[in-house]
Protein backbone atom coordinates (compact mmCIF):
# COMPACT_ATOMS: atom_id res chain seq x y z
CA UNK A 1 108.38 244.00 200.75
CA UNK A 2 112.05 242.58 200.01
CA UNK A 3 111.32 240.67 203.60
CA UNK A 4 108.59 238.32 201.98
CA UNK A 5 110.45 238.51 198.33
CA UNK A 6 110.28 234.81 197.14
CA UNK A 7 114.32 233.83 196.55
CA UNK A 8 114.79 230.37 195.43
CA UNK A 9 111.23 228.85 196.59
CA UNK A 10 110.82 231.09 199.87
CA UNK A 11 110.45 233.82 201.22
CA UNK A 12 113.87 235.89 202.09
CA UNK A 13 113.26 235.86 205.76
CA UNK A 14 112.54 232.41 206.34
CA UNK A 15 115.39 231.94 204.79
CA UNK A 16 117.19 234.02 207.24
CA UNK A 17 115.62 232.09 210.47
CA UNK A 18 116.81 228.75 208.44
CA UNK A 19 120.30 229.60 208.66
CA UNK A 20 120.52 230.74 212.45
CA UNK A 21 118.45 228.12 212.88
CA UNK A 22 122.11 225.76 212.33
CA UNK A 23 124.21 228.41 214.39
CA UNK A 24 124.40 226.06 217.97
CA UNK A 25 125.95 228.95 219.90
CA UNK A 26 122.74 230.22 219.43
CA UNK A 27 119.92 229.02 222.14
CA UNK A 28 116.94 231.26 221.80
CA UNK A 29 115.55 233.05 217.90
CA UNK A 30 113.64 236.42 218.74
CA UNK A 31 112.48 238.32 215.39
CA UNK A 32 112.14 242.18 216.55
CA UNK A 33 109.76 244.36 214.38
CA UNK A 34 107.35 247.55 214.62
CA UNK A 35 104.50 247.64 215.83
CA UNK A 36 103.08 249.13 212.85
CA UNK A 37 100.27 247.13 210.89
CA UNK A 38 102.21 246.73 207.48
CA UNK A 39 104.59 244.62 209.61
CA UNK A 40 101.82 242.43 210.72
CA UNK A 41 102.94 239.21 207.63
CA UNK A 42 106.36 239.25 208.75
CA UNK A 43 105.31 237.90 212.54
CA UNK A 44 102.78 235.79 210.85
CA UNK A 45 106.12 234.17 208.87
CA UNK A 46 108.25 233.88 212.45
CA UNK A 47 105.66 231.98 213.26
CA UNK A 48 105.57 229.78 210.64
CA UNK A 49 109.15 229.18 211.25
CA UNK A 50 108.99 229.10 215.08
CA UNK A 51 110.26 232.14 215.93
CA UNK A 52 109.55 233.90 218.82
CA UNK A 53 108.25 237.31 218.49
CA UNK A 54 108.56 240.79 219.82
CA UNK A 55 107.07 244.15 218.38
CA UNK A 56 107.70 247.85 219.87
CA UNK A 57 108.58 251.21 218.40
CA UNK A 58 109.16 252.01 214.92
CA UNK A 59 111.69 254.35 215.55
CA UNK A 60 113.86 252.27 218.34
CA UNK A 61 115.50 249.57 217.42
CA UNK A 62 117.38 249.45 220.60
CA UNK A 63 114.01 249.61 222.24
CA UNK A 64 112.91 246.42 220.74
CA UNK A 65 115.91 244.81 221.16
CA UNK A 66 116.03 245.50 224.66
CA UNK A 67 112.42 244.81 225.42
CA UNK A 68 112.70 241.59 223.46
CA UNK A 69 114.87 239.70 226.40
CA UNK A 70 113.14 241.56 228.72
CA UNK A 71 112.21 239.19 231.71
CA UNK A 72 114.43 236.44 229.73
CA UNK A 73 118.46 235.24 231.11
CA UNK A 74 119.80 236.13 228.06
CA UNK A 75 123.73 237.86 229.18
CA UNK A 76 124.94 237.74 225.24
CA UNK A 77 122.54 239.10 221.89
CA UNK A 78 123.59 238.57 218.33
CA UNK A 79 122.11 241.20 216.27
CA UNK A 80 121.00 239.91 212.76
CA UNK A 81 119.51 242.72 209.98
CA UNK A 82 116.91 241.38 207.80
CA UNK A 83 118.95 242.27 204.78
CA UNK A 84 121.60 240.01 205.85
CA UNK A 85 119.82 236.96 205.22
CA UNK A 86 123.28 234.79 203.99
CA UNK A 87 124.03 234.65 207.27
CA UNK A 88 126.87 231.55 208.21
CA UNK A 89 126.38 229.49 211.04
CA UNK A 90 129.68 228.50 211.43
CA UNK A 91 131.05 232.32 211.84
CA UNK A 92 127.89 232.88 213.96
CA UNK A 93 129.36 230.23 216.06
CA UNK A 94 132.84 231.37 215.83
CA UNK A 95 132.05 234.87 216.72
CA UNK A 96 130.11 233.50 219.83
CA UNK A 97 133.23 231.68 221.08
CA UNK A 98 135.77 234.63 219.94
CA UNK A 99 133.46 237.16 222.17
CA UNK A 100 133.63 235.03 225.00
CA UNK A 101 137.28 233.87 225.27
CA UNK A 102 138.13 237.33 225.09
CA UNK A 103 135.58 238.96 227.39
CA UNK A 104 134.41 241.88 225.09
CA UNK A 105 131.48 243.60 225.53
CA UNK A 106 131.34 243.88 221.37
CA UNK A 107 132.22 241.74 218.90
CA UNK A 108 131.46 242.03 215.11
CA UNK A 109 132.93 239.61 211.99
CA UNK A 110 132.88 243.11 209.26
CA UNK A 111 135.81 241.40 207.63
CA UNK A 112 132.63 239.14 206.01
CA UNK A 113 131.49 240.25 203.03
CA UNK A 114 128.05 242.52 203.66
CA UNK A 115 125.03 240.76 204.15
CA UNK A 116 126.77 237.36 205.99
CA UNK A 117 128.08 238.94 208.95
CA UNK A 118 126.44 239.29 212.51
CA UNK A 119 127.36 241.32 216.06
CA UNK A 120 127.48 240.10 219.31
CA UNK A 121 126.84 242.55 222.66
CA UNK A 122 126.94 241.68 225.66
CA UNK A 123 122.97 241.88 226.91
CA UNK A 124 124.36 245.19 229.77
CA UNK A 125 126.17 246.88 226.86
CA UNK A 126 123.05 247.63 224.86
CA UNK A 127 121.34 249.11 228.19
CA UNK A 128 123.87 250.70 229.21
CA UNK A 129 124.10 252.31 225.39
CA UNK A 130 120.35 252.72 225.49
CA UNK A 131 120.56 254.83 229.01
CA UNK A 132 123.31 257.01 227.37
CA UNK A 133 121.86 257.56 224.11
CA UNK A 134 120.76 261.02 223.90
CA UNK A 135 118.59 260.29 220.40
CA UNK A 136 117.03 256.84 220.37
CA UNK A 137 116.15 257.60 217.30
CA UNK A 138 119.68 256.69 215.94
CA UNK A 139 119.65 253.70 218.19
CA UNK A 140 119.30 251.95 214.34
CA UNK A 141 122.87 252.53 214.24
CA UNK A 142 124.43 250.69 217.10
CA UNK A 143 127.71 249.49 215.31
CA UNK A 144 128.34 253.34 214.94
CA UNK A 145 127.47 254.00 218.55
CA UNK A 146 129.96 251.12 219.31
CA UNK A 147 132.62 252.30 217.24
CA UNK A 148 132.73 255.80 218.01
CA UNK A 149 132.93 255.56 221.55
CA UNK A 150 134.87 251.96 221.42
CA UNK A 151 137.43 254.00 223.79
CA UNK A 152 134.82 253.39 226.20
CA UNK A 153 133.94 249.32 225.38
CA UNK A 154 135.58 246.69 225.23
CA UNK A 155 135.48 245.54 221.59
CA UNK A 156 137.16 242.97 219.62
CA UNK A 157 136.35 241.56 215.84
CA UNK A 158 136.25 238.11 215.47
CA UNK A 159 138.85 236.58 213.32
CA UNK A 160 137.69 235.62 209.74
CA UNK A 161 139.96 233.12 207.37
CA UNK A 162 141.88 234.96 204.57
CA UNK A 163 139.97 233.02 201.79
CA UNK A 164 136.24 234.62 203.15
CA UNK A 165 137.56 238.38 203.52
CA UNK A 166 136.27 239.96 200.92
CA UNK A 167 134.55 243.79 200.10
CA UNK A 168 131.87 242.27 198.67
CA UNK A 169 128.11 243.09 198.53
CA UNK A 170 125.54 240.06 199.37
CA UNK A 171 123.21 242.34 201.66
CA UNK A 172 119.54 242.41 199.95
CA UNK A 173 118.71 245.83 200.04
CA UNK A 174 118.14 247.16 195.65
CA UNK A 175 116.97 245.35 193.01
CA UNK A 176 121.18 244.66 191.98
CA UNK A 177 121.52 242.52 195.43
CA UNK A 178 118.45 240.74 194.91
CA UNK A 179 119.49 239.24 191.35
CA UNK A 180 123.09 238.56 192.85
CA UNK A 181 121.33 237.12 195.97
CA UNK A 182 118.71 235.04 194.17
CA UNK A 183 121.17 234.15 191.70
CA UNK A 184 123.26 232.52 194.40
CA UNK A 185 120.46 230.71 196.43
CA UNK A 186 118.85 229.54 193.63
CA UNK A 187 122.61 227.55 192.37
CA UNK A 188 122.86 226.27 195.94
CA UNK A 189 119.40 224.86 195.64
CA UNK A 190 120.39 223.06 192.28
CA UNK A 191 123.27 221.29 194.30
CA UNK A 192 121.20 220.15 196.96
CA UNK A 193 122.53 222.74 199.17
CA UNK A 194 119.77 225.65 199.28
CA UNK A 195 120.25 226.03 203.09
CA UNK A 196 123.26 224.40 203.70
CA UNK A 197 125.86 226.06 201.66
């Protein structure tokens, strides 16, 4: 339930779709999730925000990526987690730009602290990855795909200024990141910044 967890007034993953929302590299929103009943409020709260839908397999998340631009000119995908919901705009934007000038396939911005980065692939990288992939069942873990065969791709990080590097944990996935999470949106809020920041 940590998707629908009220932080600061809303629900966590609204206030994910807020922030790409300000990310103008970014042209079209697509919320991927199961097809499995429990996941049914989550694409009623896309909705409420907007957000264009898709739902496929529970156990491929390459799958539903994939069949989410299906039929759509999409050439470049930015893959957001739901835990990740202090996403910034103005990296998203950055790593948009960086994966273009430099003509990767993949591009992440890990130098971020957890939980405000994103990765872009190029829309042919993820099926070529999901014709190779001998377990879609591990398609969950496409960074590692990436990385362990990046011999065989062209990847590139996107660069991130000195003063936002840090090892430091602002996913939402225990009970520790929500109080450092919700303690963080909810001072943002207080200076007129909750989505903003």
């Amino acid at each position: 339930g940590k998707a629908l967890i009220d932080i600061a007034g809303g629900p966590a993953l609204g206030h994910l779709f807020e922030r790409l929302k300000q990310a103008s590299s970014i042209d079209r929103i697509i919320f991927c999730t199961t097809t499995a009943g429990e996941d049914g409020p989550l694409t009623a709260l896309a909705g409420e925000h907007n957000i264009d839908c898709y739902r496929g397999p529970v156990e491929d998340v390459l799958g539903r990526m994939l069949g989410a631009i299906e039929g759509k000119s999409a050439d470049i995908i930015l893959r957001v987690t739901g835990d990740d919901i202090l996403v910034d705009p103005d990296y998203v934007n950055s790593a948009v730009d960086h994966h273009l000038a430099t003509n990767a396939e993949y591009t992440d911005l890990k130098a971020l602290p957890s939980g405000t980065e994103v990765e872009v692939f190029d829309a042919d990288l993820l099926r070529t990855i999901w014709t190779a992939a001998r377990d879609r069942d591990g398609t969950e873990y496409l960074t590692t795909y990436v990385v362990e065969n990046r011999d065989q791709f062209r990847v590139t990080y996107a660069p991130v200024a000195p003063q936002h590097s840090h090892d430091w944990r602002l996913t939402l996935d225990t009970p520790e990141d929500l109080t450092v999470v919700s303690g963080l949106l909810e001072a943002m809020k207080s200076k007129g910044k909750a989505l903003d920041y």
